[in-house]
N, C-alpha and C. Protein backbone atom coordinates (compact mmCIF):
# COMPACT_ATOMS: atom_id res chain seq x y z
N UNK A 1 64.97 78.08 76.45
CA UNK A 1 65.98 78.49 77.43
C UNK A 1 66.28 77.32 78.36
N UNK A 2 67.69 77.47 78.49
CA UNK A 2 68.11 76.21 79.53
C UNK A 2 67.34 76.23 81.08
N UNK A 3 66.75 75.76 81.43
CA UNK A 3 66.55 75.07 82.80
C UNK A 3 67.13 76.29 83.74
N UNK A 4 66.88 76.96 84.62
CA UNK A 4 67.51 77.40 85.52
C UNK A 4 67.26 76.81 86.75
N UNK A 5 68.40 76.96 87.83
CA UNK A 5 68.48 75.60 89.27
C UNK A 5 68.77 76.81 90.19
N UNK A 6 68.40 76.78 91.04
CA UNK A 6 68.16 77.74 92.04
C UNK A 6 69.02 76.66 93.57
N UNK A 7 70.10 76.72 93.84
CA UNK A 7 70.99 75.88 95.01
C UNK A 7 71.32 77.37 95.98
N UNK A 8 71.77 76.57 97.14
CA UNK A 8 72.68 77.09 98.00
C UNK A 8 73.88 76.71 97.32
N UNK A 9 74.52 78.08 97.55
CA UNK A 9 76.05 78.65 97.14
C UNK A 9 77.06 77.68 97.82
N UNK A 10 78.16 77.40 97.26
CA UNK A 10 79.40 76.48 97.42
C UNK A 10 80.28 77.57 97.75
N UNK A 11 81.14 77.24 98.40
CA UNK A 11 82.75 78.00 98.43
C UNK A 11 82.95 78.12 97.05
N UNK A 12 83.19 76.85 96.32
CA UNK A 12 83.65 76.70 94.79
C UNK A 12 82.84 78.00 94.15
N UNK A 13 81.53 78.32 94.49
CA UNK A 13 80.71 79.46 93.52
C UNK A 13 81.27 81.06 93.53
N UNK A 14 81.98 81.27 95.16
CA UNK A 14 82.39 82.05 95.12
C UNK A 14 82.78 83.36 93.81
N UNK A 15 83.80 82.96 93.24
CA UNK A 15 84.38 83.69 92.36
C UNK A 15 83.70 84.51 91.45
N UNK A 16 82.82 83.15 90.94
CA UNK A 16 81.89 83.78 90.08
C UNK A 16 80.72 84.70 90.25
N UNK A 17 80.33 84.44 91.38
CA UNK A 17 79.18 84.55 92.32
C UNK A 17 79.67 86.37 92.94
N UNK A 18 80.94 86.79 92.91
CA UNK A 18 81.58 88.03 93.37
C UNK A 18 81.07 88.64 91.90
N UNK A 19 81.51 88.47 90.60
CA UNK A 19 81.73 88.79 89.45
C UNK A 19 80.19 89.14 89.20
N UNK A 20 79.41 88.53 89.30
CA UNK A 20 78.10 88.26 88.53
C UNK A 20 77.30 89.31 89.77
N UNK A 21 77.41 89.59 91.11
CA UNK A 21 76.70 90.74 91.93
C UNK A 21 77.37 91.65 91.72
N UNK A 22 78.27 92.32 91.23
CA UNK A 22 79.23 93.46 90.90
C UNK A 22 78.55 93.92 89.65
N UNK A 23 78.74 92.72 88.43
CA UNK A 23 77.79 93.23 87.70
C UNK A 23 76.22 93.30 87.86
N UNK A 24 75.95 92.68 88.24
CA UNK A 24 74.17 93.17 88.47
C UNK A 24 74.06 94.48 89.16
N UNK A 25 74.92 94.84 90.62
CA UNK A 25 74.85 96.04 91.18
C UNK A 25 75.10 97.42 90.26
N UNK A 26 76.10 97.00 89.26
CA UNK A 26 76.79 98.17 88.48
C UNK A 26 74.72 98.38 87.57
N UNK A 27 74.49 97.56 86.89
CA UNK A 27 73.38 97.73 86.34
C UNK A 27 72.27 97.61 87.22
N UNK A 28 72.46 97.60 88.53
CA UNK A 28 70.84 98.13 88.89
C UNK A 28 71.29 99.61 89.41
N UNK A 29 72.11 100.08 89.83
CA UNK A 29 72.17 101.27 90.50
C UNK A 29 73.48 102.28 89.67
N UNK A 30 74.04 102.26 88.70
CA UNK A 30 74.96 103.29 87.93
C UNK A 30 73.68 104.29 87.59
N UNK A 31 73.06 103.97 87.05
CA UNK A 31 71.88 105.36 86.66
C UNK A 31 71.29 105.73 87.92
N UNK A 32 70.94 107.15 87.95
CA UNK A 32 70.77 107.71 89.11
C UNK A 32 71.19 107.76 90.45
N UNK A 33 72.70 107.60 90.35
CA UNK A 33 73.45 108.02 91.24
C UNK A 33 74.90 108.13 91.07
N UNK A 34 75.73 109.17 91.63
CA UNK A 34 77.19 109.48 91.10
C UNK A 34 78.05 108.24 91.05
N UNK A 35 78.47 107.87 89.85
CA UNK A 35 79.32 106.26 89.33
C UNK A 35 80.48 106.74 90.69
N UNK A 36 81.11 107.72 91.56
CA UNK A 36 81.94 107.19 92.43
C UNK A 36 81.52 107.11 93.37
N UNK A 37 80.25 106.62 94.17
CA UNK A 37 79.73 106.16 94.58
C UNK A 37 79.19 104.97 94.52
N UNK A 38 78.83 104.74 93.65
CA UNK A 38 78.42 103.26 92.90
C UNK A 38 80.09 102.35 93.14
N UNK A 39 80.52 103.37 92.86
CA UNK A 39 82.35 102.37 92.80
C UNK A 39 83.10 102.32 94.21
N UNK A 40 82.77 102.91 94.84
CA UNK A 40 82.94 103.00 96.40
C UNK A 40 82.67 102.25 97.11
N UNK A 41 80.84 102.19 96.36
CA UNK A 41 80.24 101.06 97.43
C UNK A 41 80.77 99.14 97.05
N UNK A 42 81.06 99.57 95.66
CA UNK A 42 81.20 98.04 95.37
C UNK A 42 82.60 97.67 95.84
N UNK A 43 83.54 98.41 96.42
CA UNK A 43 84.96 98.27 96.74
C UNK A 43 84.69 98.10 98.38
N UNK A 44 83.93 98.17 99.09
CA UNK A 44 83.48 97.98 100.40
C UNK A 44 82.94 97.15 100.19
N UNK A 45 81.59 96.18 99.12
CA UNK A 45 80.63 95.25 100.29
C UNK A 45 80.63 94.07 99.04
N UNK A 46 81.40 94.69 97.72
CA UNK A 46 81.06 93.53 96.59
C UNK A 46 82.42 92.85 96.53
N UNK A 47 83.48 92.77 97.44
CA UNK A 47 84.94 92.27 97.19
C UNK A 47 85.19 90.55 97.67
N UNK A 48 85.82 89.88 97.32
CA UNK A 48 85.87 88.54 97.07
C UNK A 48 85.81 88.15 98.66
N UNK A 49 86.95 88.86 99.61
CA UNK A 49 86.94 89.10 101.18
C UNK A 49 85.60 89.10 101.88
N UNK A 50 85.00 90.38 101.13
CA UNK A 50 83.94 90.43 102.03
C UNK A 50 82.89 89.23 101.89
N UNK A 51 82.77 88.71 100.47
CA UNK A 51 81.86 87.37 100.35
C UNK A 51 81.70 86.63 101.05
N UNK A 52 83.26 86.17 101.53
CA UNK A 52 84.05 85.36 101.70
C UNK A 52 83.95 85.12 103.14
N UNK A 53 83.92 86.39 103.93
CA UNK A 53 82.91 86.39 104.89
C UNK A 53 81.62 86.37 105.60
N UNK A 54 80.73 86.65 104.80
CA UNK A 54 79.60 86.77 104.63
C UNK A 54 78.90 85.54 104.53
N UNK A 55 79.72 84.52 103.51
CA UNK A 55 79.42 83.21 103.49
C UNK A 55 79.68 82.55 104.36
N UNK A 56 81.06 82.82 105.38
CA UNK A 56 81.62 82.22 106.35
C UNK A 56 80.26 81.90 107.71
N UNK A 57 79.45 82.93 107.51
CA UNK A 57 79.21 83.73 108.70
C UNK A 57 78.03 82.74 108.78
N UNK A 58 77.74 81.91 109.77
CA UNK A 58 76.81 81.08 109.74
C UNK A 58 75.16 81.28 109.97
N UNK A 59 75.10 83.02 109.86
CA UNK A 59 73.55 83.47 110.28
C UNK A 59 73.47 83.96 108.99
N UNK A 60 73.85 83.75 107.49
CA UNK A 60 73.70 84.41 106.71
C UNK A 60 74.12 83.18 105.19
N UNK A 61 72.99 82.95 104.38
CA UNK A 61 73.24 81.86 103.25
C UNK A 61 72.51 82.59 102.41
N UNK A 62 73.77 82.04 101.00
CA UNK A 62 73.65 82.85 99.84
C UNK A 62 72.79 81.72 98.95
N UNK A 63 71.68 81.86 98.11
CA UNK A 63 71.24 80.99 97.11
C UNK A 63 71.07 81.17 95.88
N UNK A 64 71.55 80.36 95.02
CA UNK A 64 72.49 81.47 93.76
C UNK A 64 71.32 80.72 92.39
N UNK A 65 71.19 81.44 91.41
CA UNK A 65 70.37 81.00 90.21
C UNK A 65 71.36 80.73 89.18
N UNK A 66 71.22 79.53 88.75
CA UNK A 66 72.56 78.95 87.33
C UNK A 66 71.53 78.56 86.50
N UNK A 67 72.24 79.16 85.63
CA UNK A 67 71.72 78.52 83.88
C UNK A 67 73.25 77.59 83.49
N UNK A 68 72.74 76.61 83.08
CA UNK A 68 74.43 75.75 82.73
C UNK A 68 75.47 76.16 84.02
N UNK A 69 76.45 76.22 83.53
CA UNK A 69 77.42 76.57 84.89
C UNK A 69 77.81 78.58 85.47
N UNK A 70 76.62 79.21 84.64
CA UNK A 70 76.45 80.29 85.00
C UNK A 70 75.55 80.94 85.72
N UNK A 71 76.33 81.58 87.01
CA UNK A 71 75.33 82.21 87.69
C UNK A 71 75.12 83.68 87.20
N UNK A 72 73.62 83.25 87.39
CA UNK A 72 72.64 84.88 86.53
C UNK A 72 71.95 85.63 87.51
N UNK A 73 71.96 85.02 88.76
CA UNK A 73 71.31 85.92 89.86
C UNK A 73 71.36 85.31 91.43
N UNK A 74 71.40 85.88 92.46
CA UNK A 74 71.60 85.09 93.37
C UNK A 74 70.31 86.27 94.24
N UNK A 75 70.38 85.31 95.49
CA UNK A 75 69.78 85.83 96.87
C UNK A 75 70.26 85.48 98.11
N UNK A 76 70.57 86.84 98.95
CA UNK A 76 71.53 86.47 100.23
C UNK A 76 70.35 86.50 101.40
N UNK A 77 70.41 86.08 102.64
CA UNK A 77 68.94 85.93 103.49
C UNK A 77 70.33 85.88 104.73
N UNK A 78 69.27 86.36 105.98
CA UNK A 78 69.93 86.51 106.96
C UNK A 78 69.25 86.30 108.49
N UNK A 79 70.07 85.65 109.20
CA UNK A 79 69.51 85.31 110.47
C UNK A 79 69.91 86.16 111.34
N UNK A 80 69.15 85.99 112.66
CA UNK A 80 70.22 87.13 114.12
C UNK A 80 71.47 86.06 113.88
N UNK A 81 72.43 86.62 114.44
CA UNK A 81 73.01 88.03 114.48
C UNK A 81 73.30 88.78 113.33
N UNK A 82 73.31 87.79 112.39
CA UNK A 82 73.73 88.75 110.64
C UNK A 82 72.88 89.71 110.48
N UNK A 83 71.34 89.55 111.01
CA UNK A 83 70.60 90.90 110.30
C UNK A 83 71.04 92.48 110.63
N UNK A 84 70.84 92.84 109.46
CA UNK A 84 70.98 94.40 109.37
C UNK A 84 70.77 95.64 110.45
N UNK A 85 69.23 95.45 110.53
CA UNK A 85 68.26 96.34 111.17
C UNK A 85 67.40 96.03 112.32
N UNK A 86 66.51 94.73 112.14
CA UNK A 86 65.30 94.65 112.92
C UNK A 86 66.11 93.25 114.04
N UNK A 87 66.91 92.43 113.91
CA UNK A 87 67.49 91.83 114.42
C UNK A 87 66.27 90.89 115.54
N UNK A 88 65.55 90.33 114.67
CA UNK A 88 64.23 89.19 115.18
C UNK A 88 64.37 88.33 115.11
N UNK A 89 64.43 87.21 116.15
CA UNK A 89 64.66 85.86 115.65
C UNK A 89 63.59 85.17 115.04
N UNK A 90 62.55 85.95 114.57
CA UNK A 90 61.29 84.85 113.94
C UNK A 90 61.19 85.98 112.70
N UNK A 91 62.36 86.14 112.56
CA UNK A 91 62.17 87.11 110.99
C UNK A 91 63.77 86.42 110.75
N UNK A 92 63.19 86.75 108.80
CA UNK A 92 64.11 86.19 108.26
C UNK A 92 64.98 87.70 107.03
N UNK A 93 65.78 88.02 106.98
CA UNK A 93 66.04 89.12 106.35
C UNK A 93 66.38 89.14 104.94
N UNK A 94 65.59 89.32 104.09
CA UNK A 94 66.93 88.88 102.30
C UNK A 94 67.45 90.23 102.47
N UNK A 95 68.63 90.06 102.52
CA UNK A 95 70.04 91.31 102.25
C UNK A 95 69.92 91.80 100.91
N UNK A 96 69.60 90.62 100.02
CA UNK A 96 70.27 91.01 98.57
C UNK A 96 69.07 90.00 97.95
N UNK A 97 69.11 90.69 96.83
CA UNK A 97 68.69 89.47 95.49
C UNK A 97 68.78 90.17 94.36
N UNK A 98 69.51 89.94 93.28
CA UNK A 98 69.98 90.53 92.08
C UNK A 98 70.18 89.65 91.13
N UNK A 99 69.17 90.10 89.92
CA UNK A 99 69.77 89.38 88.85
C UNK A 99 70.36 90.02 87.75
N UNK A 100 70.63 89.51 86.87
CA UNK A 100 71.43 89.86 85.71
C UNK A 100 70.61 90.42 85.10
N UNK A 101 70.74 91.87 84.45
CA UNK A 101 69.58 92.48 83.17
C UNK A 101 68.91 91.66 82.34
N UNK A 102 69.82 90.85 81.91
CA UNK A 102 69.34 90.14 80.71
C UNK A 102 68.37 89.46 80.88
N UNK A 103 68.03 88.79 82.44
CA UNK A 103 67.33 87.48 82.75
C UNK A 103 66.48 88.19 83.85
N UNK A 104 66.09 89.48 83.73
CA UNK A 104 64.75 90.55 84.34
C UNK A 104 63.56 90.15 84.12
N UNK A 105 62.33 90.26 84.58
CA UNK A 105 61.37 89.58 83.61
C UNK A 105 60.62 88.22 83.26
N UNK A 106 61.80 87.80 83.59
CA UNK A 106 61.68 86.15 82.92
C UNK A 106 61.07 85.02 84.47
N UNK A 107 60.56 85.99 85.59
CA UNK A 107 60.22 85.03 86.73
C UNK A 107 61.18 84.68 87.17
N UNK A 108 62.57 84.68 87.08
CA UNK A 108 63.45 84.02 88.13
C UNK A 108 63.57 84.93 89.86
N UNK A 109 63.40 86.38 89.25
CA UNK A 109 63.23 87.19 90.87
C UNK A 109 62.54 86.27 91.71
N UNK A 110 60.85 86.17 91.50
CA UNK A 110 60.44 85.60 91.53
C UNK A 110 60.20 84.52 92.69
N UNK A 111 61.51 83.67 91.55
CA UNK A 111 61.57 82.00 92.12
C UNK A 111 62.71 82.12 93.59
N UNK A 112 64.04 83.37 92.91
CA UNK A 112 64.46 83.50 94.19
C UNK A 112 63.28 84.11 95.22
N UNK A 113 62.80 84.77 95.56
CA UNK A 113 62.09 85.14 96.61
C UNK A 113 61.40 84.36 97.08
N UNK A 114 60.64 83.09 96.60
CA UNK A 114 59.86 82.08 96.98
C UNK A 114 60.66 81.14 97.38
N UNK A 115 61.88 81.30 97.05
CA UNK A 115 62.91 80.06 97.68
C UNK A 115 63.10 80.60 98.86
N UNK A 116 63.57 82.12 99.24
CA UNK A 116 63.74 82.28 100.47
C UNK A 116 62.53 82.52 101.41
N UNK A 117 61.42 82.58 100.72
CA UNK A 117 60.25 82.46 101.65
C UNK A 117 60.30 81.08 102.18
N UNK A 118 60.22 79.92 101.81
CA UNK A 118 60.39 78.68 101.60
C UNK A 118 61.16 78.39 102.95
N UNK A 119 62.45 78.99 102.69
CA UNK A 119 63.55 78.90 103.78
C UNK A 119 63.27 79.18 104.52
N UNK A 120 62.76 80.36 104.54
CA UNK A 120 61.94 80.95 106.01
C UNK A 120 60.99 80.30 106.88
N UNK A 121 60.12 79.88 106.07
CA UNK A 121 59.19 78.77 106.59
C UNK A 121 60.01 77.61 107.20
N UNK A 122 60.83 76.97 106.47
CA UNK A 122 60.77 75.15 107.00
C UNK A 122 61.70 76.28 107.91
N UNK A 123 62.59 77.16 108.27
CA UNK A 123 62.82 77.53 109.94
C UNK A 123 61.80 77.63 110.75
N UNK A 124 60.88 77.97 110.22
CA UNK A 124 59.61 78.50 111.51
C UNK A 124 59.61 79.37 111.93
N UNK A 125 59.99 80.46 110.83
CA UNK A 125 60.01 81.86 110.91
C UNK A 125 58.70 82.80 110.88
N UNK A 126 58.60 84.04 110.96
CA UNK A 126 57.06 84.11 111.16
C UNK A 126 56.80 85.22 110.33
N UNK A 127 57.89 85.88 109.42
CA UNK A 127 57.98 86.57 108.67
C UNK A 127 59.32 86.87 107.48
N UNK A 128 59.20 87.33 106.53
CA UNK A 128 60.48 87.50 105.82
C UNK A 128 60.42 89.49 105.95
N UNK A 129 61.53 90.10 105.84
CA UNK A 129 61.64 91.46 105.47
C UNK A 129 63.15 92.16 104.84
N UNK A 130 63.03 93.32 104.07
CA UNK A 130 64.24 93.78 103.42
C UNK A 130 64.15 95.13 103.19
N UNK A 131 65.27 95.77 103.05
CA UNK A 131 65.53 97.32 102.67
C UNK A 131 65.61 97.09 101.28
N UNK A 132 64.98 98.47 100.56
CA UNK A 132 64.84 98.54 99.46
C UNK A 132 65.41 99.94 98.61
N UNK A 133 65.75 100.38 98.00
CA UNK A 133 66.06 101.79 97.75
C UNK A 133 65.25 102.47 97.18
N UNK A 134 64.70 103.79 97.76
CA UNK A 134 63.01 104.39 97.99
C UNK A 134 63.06 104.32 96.21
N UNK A 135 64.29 104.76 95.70
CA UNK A 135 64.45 105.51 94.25
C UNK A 135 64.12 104.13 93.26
N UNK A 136 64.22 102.74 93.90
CA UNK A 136 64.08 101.48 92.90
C UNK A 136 62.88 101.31 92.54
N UNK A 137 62.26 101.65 91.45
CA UNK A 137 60.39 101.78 91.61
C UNK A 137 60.27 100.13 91.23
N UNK A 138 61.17 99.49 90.64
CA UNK A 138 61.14 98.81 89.75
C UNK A 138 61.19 97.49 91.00
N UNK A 139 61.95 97.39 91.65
CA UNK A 139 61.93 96.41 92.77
C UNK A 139 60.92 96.74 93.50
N UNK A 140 60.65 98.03 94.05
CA UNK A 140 59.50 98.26 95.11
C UNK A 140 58.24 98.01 94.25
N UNK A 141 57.53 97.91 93.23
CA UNK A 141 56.60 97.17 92.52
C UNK A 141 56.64 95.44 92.58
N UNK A 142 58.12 95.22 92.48
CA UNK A 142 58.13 93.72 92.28
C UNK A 142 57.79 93.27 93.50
N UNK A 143 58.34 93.95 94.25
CA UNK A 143 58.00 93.07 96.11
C UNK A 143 56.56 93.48 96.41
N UNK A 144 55.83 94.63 96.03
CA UNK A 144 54.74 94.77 96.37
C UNK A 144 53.76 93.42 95.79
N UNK A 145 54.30 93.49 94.79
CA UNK A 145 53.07 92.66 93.85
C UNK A 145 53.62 90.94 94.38
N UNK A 146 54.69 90.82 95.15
CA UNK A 146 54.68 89.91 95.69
C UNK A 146 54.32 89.16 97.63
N UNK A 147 53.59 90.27 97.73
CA UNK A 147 53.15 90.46 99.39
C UNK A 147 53.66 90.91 100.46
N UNK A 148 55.09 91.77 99.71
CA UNK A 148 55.64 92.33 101.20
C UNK A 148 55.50 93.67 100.79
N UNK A 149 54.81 94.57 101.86
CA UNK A 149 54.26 95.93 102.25
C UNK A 149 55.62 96.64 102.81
N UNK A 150 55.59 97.78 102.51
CA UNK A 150 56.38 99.17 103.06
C UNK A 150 55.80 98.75 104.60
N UNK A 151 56.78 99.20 105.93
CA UNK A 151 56.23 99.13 107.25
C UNK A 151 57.45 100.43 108.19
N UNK A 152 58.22 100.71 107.08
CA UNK A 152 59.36 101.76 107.96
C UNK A 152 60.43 102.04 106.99
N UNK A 153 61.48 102.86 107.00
CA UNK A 153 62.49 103.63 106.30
C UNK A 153 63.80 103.50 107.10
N UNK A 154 64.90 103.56 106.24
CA UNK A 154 65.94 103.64 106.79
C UNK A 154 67.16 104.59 106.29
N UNK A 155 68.16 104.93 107.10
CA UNK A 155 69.03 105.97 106.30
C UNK A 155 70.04 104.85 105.86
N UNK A 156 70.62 105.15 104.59
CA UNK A 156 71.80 103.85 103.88
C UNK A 156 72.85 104.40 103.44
N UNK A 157 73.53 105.46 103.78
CA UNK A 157 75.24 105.68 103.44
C UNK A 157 75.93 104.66 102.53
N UNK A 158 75.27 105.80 101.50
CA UNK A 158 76.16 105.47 99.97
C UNK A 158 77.30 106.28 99.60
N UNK A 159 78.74 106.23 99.98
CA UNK A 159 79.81 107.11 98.78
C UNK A 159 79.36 108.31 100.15
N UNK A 160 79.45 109.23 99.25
CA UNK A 160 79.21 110.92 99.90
C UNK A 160 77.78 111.30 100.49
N UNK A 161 76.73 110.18 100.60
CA UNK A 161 75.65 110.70 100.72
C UNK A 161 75.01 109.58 101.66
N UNK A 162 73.94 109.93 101.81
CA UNK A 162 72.70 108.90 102.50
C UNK A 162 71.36 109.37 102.07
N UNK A 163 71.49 107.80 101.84
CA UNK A 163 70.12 107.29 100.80
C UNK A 163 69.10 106.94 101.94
N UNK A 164 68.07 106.51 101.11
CA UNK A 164 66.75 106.18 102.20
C UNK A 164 66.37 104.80 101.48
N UNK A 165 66.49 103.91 101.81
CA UNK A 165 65.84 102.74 102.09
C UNK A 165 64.32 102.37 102.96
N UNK A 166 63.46 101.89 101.90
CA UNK A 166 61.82 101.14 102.38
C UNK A 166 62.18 99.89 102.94
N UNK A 167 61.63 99.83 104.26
CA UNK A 167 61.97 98.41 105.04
C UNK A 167 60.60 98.23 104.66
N UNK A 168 60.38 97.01 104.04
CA UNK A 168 59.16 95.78 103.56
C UNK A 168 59.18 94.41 103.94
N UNK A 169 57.90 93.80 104.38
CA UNK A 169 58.04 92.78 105.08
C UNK A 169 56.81 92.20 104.67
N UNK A 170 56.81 91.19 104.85
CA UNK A 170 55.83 89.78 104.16
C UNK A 170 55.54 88.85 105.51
N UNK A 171 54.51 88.96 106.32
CA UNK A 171 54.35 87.87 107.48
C UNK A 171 53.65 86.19 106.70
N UNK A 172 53.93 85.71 107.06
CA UNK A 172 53.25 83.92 107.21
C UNK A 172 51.95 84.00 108.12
């Protein structure tokens, strides 16, 4: 398998970088929950605009995983004021990290998460933390087995409903 490179995201990545979390979202969350919901949410937070902002937004950097000139998974991390929930300046937040089905497995989760631990550190941050969806057993195993613990819950308005999200956190 080709080499995979783990960078901070370009404007130029954009496009692709919209395309490739749309699809990862459609395949981590279409099963077990109503597809117009799933399509709701991706028309609110997965649209080229909203990236587009998101990237703009200088408390918030996207770091994307390429094989050749394809991105297969990225990770979004967030500073005050971008964070979500706990809004700490010695915490660091990953928003997102998604990869492609195909490339599950293979340690790149992984490498993103240790990159943004990484990041976290050379800030001099004093912890990393993220919402998780209670129903993802499959991520909430992966982060466990990677040192960040359940510490609180959150409500997450999906489509017609509200979900519950595990806030997990990893101190230094």
């Amino acid at each position: 398998m080709q080499e995979v490179q783990i960078q901070k995201a370009k404007i130029h990545d954009l496009e692709d970088l919209v395309k490739m979390a749309r699809e990862s979202f459609l395949e981590s969350f279409r099963e077990g929950n109503k597809i117009e919901n799933v399509m709701a949410y991706l028309e609110e937070a997965f649209t080229i605009n909203q990236f587009k902002d998101e990237f703009q937004n200088e408390a918030s950097t996207f770091f994307i995983a390429k094989k050749d000139v394809h991105i297969i998974g990225y990770c979004k991390v967030n500073l005050v004021p971008a964070q979500t929930d706990i809004q700490d300046p010695e915490s660091l937040e990953i928003a997102r990290l998604y990869l492609l089905k195909a490339y599950l497995g293979l340690g790149l989760g992984k490498r993103l998460l240790d990159h943004a631990e990484s990041y976290a550190r050379s800030l001099g941050k004093k912890y990393m933390w993220l919402g998780v969806w209670e129903h993802n057993k499959r991520a909430i195993r992966f982060y466990e087995k990677n040192g960040l613990e359940k510490f609180s819950s959150h409500p997450f308005p999906f489509g017609d409903e509200v979900q519950t999200d595990f806030l997990m956190k990893k101190e230094f």
